[in-house]
C-alpha atoms as a PDB file:
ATOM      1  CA  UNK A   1       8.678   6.938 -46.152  1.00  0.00           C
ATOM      2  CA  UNK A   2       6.359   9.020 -44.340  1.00  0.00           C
ATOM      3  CA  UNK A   3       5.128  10.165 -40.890  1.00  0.00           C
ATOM      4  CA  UNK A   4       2.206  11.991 -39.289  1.00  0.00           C
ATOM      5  CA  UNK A   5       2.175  15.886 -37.705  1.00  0.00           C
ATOM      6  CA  UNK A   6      -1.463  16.932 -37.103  1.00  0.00           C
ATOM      7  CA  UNK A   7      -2.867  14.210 -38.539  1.00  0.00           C
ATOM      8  CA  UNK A   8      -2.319  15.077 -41.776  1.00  0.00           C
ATOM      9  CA  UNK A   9       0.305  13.105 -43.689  1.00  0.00           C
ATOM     10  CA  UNK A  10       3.827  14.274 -44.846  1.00  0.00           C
ATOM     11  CA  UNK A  11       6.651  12.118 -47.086  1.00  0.00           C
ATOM     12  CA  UNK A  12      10.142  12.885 -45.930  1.00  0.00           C
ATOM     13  CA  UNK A  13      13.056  11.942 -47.962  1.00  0.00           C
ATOM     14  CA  UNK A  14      16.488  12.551 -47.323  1.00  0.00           C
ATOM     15  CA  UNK A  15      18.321  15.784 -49.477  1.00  0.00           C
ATOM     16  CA  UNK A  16      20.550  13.163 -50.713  1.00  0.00           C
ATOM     17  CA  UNK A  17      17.835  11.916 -53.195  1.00  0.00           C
ATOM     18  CA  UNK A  18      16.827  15.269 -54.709  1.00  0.00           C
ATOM     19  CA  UNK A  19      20.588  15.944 -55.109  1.00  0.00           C
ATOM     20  CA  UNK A  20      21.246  13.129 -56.964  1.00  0.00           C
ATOM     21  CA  UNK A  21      17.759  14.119 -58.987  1.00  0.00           C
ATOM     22  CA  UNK A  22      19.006  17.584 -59.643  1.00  0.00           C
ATOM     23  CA  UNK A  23      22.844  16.304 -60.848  1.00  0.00           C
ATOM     24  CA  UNK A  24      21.336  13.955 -63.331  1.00  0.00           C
ATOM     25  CA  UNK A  25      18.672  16.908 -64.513  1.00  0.00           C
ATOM     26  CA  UNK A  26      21.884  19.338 -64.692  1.00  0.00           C
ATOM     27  CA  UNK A  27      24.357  16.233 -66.167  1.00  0.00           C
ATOM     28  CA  UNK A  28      26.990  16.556 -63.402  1.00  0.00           C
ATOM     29  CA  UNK A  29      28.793  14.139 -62.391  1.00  0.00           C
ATOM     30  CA  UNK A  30      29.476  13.222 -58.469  1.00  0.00           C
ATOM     31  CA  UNK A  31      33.423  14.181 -59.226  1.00  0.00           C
ATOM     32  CA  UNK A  32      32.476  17.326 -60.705  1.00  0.00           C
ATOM     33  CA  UNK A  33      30.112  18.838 -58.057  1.00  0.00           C
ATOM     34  CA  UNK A  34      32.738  17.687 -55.163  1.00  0.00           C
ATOM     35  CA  UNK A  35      35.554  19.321 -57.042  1.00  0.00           C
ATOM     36  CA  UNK A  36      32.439  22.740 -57.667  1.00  0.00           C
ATOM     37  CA  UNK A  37      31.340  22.739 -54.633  1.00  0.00           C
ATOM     38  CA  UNK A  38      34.532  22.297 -52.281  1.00  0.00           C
ATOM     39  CA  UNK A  39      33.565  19.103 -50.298  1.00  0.00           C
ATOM     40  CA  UNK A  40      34.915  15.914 -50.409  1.00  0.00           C
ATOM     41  CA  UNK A  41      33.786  13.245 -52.838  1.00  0.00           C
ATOM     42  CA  UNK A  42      32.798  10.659 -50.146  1.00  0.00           C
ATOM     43  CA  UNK A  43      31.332  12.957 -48.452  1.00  0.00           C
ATOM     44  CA  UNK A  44      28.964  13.958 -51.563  1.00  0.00           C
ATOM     45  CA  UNK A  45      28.314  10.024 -52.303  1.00  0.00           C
ATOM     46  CA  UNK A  46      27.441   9.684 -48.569  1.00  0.00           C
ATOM     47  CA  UNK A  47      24.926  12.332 -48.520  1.00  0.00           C
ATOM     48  CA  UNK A  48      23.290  10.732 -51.908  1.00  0.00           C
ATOM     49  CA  UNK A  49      23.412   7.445 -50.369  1.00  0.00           C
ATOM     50  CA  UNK A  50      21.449   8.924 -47.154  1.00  0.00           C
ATOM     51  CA  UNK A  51      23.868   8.421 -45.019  1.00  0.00           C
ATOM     52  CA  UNK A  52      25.200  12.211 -44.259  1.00  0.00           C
ATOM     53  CA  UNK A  53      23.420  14.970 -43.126  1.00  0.00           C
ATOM     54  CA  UNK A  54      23.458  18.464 -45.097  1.00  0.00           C
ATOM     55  CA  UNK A  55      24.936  21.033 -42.815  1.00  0.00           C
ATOM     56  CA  UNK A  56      24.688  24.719 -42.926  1.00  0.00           C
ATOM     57  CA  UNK A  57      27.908  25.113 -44.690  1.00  0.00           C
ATOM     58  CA  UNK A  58      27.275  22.480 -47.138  1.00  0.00           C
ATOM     59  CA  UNK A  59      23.628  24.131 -48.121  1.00  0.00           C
ATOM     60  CA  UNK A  60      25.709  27.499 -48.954  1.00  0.00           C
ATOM     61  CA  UNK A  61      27.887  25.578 -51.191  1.00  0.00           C
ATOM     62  CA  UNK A  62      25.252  23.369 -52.395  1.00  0.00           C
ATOM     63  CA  UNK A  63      23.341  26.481 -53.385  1.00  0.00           C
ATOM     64  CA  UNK A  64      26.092  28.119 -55.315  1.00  0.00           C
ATOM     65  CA  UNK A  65      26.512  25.059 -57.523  1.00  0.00           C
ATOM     66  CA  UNK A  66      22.815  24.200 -57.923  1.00  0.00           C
ATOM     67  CA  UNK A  67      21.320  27.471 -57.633  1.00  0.00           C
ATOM     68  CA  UNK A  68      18.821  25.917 -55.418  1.00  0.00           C
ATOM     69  CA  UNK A  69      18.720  27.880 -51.965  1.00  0.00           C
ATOM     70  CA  UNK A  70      20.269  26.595 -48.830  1.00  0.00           C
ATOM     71  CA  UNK A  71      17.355  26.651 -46.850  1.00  0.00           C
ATOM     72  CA  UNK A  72      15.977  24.621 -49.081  1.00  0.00           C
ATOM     73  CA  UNK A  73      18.420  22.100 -48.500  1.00  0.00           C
ATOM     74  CA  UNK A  74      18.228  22.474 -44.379  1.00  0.00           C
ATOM     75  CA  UNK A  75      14.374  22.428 -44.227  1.00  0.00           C
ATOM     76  CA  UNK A  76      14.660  18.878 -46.720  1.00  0.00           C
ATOM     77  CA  UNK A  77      17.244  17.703 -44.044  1.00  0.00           C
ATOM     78  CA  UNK A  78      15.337  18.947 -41.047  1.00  0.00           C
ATOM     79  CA  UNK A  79      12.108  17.093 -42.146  1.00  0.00           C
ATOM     80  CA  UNK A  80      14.129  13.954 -43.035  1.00  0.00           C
ATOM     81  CA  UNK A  81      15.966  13.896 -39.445  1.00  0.00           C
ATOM     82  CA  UNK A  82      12.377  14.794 -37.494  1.00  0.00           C
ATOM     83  CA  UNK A  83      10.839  12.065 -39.337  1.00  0.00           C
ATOM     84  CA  UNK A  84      13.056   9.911 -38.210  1.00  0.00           C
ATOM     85  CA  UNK A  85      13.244  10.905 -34.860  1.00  0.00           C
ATOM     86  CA  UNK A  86       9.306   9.894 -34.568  1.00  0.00           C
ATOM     87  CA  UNK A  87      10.304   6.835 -36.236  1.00  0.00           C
ATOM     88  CA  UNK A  88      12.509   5.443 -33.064  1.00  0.00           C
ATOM     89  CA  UNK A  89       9.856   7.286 -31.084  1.00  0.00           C
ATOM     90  CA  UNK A  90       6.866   4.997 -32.822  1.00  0.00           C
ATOM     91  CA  UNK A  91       9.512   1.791 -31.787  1.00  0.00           C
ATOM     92  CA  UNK A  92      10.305   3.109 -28.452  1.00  0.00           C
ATOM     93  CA  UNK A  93       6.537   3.287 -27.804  1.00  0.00           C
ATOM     94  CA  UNK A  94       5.993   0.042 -29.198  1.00  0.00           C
ATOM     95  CA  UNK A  95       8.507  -1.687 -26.768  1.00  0.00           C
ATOM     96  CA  UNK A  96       6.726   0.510 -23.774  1.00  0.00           C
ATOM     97  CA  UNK A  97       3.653  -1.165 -24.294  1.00  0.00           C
ATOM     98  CA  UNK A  98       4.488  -3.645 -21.709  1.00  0.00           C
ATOM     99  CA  UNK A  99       5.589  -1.208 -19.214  1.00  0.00           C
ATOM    100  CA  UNK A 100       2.512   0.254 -19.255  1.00  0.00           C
ATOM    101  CA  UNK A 101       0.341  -2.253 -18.214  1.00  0.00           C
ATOM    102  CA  UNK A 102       2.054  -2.036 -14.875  1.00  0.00           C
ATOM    103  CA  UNK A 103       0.394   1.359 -14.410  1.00  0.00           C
ATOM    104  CA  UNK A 104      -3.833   2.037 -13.180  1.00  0.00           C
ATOM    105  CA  UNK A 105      -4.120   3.640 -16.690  1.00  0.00           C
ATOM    106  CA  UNK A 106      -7.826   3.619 -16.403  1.00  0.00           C
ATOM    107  CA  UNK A 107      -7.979   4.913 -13.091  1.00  0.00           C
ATOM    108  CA  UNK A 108      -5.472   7.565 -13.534  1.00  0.00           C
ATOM    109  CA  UNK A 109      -7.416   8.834 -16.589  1.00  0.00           C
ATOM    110  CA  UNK A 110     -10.606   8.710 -14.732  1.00  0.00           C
ATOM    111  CA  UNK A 111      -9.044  10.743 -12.491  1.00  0.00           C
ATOM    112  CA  UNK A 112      -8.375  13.038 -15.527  1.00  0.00           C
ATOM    113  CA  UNK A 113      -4.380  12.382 -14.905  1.00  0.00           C
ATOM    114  CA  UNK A 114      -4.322  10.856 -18.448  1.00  0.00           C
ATOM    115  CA  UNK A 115      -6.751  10.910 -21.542  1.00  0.00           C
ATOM    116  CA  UNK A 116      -8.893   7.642 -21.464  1.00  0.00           C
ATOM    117  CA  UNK A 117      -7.422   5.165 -24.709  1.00  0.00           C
ATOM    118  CA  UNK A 118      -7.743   1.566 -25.645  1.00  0.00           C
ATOM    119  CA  UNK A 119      -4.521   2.165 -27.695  1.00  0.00           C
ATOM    120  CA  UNK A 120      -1.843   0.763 -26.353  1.00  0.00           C
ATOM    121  CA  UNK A 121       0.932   3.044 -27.908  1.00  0.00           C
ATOM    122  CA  UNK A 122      -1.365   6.335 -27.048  1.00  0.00           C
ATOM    123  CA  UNK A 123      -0.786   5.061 -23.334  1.00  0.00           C
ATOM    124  CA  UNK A 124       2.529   4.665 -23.440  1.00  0.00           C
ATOM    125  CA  UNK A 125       3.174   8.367 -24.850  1.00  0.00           C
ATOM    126  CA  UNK A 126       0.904   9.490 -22.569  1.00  0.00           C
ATOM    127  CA  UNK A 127       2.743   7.731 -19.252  1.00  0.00           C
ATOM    128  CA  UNK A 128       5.762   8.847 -20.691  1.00  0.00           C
ATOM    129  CA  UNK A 129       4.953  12.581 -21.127  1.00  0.00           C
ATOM    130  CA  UNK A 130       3.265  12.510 -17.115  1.00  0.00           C
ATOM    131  CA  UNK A 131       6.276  11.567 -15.557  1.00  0.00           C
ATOM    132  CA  UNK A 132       8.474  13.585 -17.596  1.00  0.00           C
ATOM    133  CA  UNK A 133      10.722  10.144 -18.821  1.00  0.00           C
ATOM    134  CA  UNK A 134      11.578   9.583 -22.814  1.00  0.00           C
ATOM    135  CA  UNK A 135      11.816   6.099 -21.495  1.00  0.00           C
ATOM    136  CA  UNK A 136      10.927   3.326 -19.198  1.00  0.00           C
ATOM    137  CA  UNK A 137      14.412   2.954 -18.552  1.00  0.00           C
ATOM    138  CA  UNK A 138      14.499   6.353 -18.008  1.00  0.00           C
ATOM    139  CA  UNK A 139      11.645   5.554 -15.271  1.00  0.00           C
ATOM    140  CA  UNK A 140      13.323   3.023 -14.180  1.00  0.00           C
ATOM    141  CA  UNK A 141      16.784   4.740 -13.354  1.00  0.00           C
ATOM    142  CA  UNK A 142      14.631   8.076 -11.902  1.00  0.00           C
ATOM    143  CA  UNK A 143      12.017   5.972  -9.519  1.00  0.00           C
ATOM    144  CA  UNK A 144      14.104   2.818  -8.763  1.00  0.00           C
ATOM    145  CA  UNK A 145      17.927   3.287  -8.843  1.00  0.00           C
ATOM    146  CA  UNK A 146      18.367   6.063  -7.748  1.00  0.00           C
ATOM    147  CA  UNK A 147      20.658   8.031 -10.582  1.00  0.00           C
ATOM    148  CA  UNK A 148      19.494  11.304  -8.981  1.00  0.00           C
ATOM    149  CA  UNK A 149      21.486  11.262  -5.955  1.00  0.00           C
ATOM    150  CA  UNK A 150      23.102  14.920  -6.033  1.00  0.00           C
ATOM    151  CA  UNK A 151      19.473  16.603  -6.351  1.00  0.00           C
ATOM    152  CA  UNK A 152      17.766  13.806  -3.854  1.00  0.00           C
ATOM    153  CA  UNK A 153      17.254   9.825  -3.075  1.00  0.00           C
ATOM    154  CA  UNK A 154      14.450   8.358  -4.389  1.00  0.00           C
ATOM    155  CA  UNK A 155      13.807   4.358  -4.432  1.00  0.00           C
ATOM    156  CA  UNK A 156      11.040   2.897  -4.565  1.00  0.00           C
ATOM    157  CA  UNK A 157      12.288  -0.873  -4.637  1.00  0.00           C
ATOM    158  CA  UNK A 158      11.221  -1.344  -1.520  1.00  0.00           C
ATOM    159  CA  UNK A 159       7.754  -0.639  -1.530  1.00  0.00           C
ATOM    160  CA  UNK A 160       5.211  -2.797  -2.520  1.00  0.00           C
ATOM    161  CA  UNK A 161       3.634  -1.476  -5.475  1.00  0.00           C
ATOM    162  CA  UNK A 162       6.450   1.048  -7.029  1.00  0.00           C
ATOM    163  CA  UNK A 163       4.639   1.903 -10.367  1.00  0.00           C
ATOM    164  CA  UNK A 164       1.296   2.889  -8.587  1.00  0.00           C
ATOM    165  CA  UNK A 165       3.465   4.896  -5.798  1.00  0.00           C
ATOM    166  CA  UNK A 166       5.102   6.554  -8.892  1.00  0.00           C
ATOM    167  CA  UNK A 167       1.969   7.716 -10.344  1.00  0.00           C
ATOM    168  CA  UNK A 168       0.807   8.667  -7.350  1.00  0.00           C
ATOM    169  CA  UNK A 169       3.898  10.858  -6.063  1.00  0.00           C
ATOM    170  CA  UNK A 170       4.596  11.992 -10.068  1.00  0.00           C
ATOM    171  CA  UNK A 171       0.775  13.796  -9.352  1.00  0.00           C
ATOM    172  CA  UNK A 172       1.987  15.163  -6.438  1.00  0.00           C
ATOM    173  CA  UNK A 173       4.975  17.138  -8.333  1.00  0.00           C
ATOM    174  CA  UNK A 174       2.535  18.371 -10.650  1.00  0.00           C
ATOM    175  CA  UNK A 175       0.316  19.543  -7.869  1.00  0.00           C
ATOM    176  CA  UNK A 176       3.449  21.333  -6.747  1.00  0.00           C
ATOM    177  CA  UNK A 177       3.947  23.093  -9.883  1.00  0.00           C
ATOM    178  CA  UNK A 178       0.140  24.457  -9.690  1.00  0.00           C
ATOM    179  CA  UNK A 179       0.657  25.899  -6.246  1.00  0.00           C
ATOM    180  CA  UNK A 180       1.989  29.430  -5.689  1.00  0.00           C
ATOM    181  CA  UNK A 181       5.116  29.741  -3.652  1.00  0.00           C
ATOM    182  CA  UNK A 182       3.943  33.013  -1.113  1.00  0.00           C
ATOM    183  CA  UNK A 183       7.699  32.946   0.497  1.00  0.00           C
ATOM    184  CA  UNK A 184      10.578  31.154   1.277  1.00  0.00           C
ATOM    185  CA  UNK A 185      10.923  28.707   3.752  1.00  0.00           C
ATOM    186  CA  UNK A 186      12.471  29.103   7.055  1.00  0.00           C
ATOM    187  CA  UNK A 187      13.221  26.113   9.063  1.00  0.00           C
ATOM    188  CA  UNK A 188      13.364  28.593  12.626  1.00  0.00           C
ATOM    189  CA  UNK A 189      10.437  30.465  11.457  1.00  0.00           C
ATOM    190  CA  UNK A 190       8.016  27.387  11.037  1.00  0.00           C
ATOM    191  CA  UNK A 191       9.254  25.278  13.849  1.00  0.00           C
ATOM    192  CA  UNK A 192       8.849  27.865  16.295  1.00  0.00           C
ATOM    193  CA  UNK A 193       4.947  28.529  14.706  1.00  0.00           C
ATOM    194  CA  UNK A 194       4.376  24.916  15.032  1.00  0.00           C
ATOM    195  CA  UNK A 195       1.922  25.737  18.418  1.00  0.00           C
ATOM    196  CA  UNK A 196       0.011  28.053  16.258  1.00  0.00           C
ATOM    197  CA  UNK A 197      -0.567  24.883  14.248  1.00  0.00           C
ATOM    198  CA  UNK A 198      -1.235  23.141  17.172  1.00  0.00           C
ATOM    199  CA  UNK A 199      -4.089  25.701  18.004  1.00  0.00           C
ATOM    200  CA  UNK A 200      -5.722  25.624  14.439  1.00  0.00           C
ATOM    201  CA  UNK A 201      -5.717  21.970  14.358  1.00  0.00           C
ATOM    202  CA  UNK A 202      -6.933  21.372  18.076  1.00  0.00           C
ATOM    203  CA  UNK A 203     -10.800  21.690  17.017  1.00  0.00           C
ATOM    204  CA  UNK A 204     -12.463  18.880  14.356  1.00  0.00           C
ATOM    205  CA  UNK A 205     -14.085  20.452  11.531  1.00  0.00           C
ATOM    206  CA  UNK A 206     -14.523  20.410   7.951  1.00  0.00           C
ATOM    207  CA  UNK A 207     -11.887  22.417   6.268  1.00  0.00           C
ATOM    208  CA  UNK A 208      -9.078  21.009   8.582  1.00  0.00           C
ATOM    209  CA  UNK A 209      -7.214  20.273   5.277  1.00  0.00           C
ATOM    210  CA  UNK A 210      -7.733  24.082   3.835  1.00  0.00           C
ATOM    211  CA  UNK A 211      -6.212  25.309   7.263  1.00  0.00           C
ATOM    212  CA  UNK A 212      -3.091  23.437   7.272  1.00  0.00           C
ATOM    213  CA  UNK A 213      -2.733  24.311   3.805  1.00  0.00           C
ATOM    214  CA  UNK A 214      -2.754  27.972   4.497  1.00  0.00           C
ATOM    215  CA  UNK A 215      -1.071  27.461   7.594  1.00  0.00           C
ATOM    216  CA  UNK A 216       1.696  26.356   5.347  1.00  0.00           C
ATOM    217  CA  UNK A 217       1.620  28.005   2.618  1.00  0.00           C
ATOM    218  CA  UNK A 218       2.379  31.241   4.738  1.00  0.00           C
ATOM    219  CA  UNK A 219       5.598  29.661   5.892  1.00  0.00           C
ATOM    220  CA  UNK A 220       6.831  28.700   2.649  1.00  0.00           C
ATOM    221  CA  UNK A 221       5.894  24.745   2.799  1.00  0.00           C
ATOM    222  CA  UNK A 222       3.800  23.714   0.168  1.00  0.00           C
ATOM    223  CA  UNK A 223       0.891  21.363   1.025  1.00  0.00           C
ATOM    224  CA  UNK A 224      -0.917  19.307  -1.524  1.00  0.00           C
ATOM    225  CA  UNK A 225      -3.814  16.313  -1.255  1.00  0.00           C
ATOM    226  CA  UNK A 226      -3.925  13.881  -3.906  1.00  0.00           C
ATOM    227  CA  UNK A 227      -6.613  11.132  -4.656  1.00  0.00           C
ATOM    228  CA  UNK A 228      -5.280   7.635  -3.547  1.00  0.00           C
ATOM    229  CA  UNK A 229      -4.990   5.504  -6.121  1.00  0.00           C
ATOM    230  CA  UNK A 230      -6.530   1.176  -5.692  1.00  0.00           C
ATOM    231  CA  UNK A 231      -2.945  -0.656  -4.447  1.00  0.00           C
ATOM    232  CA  UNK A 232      -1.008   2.049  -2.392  1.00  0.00           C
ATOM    233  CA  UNK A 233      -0.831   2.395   0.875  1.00  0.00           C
ATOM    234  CA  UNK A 234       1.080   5.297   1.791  1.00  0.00           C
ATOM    235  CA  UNK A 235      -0.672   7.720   3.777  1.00  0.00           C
ATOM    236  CA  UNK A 236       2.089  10.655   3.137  1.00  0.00           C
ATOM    237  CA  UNK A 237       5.100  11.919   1.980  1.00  0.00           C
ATOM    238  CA  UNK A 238       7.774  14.372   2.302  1.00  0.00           C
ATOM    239  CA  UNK A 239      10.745  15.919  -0.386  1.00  0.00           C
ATOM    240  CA  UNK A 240      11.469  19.237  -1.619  1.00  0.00           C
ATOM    241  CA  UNK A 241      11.160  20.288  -4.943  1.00  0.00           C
ATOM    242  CA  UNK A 242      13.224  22.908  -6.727  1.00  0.00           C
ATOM    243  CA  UNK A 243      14.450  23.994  -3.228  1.00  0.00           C
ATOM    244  CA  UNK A 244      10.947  24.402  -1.734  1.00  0.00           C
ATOM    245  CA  UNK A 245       9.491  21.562   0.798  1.00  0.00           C
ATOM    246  CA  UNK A 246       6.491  20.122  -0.129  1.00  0.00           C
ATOM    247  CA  UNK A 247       4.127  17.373   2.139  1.00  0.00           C
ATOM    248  CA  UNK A 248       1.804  15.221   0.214  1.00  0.00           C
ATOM    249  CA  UNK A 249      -1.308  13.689   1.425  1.00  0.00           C
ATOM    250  CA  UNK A 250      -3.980  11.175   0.596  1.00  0.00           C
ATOM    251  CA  UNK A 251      -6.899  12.392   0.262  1.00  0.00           C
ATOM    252  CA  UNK A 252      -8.476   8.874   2.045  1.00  0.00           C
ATOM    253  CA  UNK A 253      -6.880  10.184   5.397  1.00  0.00           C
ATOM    254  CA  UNK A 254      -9.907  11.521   6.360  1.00  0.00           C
ATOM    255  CA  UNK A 255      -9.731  10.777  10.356  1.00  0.00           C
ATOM    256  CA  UNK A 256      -9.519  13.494  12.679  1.00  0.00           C
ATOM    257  CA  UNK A 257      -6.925  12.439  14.444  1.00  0.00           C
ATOM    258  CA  UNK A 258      -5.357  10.254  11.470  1.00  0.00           C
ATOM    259  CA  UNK A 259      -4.689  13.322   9.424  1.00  0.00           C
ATOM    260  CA  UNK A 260      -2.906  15.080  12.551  1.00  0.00           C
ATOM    261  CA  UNK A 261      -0.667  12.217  13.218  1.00  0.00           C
ATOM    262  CA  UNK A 262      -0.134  11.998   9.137  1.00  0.00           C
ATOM    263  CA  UNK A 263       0.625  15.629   9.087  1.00  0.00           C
ATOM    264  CA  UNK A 264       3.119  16.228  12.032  1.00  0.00           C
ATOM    265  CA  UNK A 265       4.711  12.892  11.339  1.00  0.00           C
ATOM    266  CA  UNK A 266       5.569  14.994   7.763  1.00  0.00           C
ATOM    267  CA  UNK A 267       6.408  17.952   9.817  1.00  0.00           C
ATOM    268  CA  UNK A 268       8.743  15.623  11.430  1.00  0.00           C
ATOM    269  CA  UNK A 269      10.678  14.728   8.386  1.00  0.00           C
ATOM    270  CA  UNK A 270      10.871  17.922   7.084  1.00  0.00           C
ATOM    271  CA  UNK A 271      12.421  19.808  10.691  1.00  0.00           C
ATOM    272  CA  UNK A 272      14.376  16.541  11.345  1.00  0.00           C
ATOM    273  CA  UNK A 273      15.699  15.493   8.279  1.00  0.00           C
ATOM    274  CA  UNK A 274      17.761  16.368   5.185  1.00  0.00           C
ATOM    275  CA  UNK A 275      16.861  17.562   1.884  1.00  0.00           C
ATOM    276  CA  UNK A 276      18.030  14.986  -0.262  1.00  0.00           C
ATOM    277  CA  UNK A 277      15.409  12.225   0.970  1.00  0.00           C
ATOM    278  CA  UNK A 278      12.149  11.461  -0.265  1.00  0.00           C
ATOM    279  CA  UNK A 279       9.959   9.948   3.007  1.00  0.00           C
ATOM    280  CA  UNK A 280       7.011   7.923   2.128  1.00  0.00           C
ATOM    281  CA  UNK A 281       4.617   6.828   5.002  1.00  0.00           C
ATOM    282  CA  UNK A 282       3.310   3.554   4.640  1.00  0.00           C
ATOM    283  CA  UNK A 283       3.910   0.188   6.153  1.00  0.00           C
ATOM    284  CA  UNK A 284       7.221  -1.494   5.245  1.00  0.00           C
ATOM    285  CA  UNK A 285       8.954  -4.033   7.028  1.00  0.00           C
ATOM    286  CA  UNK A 286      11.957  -4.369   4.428  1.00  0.00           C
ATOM    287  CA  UNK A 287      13.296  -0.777   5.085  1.00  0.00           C
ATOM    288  CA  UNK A 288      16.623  -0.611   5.930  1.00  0.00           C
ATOM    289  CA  UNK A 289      18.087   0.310   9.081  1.00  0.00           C
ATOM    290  CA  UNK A 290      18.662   3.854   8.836  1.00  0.00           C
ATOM    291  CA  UNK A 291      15.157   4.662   6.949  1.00  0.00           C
ATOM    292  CA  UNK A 292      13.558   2.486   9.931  1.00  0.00           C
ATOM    293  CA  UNK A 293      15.394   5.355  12.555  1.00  0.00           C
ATOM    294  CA  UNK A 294      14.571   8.063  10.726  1.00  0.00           C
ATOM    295  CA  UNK A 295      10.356   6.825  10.540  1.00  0.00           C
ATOM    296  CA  UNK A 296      10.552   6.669  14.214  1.00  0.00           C
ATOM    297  CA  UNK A 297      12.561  10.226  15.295  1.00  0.00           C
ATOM    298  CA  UNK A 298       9.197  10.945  12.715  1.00  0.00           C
ATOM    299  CA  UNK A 299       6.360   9.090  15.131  1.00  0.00           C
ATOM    300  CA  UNK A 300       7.921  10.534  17.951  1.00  0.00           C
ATOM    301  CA  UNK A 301       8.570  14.239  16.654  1.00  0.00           C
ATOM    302  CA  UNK A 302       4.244  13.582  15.725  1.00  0.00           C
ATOM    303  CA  UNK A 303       3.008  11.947  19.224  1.00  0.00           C
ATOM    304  CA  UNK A 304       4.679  15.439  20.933  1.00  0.00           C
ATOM    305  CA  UNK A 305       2.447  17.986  18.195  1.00  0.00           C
ATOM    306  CA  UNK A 306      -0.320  15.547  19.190  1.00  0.00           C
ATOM    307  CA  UNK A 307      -0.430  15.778  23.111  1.00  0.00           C
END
């Protein structure tokens, strides 16, 4: 058995074997190095048969009979359970593979989100490891049925394309991450600046988007734009993250007065709202009754920033 670190290749085999090696070389039987070594004589013929693990206090005793140190015997059990760890990872990956293809891979990595490969496990790992999942299920109960309800509600089931709008707000997160918190947020203190807003954004010009970011970022909202990816068509979105709020953008909302309306309609959300909601802008008809109420008090918190 064997499995790859570094691409160079190692052969893990279980402790079991080389103590069954080592009684033969020293003539002992099984009996006689349970009754030596204090442990019971299943438990000795399990380990042989590679189905025990050597603990710590077995490796002490193992030592005293063998005179073979116990971190000899943890570091031969710590290889043998790594290896195969990677061997339900390699099987896990494999069964990902059609997962996957739900994704913009290509895109994503042109976008330098991902590392560009034709190998079909590589991707998986790779999708894994962005959003953070050990599994598509995983994905599946973070993105889609909403298992994260005491931190916040996220569920995309009823948008159109849920795997790109995953990628898409997973990006976002990391874009949070990169961004430097200045202070923290004050719902009083940024509502009541909102004018000043008003003022910075009442002129077109080219760094509108480097404005509201720093408009933001002084009031503790974090403000990211991320490239659109081919099949979305949110034009926003709202949450906070690790107590902090954070409004996402698409970087195709390029209008003058699009990205105003975008923005405040965020704004809205975030003064109007709870904490435990993620709010997507985009076109939905299949939103439920509440999430409909909430878009509008949104639209209508917006058209009063716009006047």
């Amino acid at each position: 058995m064997a499995y790859y670190v570094d691409e160079k290749r190692f052969t893990a085999f279980h402790p079991g074997v080389t103590l069954a090696e080592k009684l033969e070389e020293m003539k002992m039987s099984v009996k006689e190095f349970a009754v030596r070594s204090g442990k019971p004589e299943k438990t000795i013929i399990a380990i042989i048969g590679g189905n025990s693990s050597v603990t710590p206090d077995m490796a002490v005793a193992f030592e005293n009979v063998t005179q073979i140190p116990a971190g000899f015997w943890l570091k031969k059990q710590g290889n043998y359970d790594e290896y195969v760890a990677r061997k339900k990872q390699e099987e896990l990956l494999s069964e990902s593979i059609v997962w996957t293809k739900n994704f913009p891979f290509t895109e994503m990595a042109k976008m330098g989100w991902l590392q560009l490969t034709n190998d079909p496990v590589a991707r998986a790992g790779q999708l894994l490891a962005f959003f953070g999942v050990s599994s598509p299920k995983a994905w599946n109960d973070y993105y889609m049925n909403q298992k994260l309800k005491v931190a916040f509600s996220i569920s995309l089931s009823e948008v159109s394309n849920p795997y790109v709008m995953s990628a898409w707000l997973r990006k976002g997160e990391i874009q949070f991450a990169e961004e430097p918190v200045r202070c923290t947020y004050s719902e009083k203190a940024f509502k009541s600046a909102l004018p000043l807003l008003q003022d910075i954004l009442a002129n077109e010009c080219e760094d509108l988007f480097e404005r509201a970011w720093r408009f933001c970022s002084e009031y503790g909202v974090v403000l990211v734009k991320t490239p659109r990816l081919k099949g979305m068509n949110a034009q926003g979105a709202t949450r906070w993250i690790k107590g902090t709020p954070c409004i996402q953008l698409a970087d195709n909302v390029l209008d003058y007065q699009k990205f105003k309306s975008v923005l405040f309609h965020e704004i809205g959300h975030l003064i109007l709202h709870g904490k435990k909601d993620v709010f997507i802008e985009c076109p939905c008809d299949s939103y439920q009754k509440e999430r409909k109420e909430k878009e509008a008090e949104a639209s209508a918190f917006a058209e009063t920033l716009m006047k």
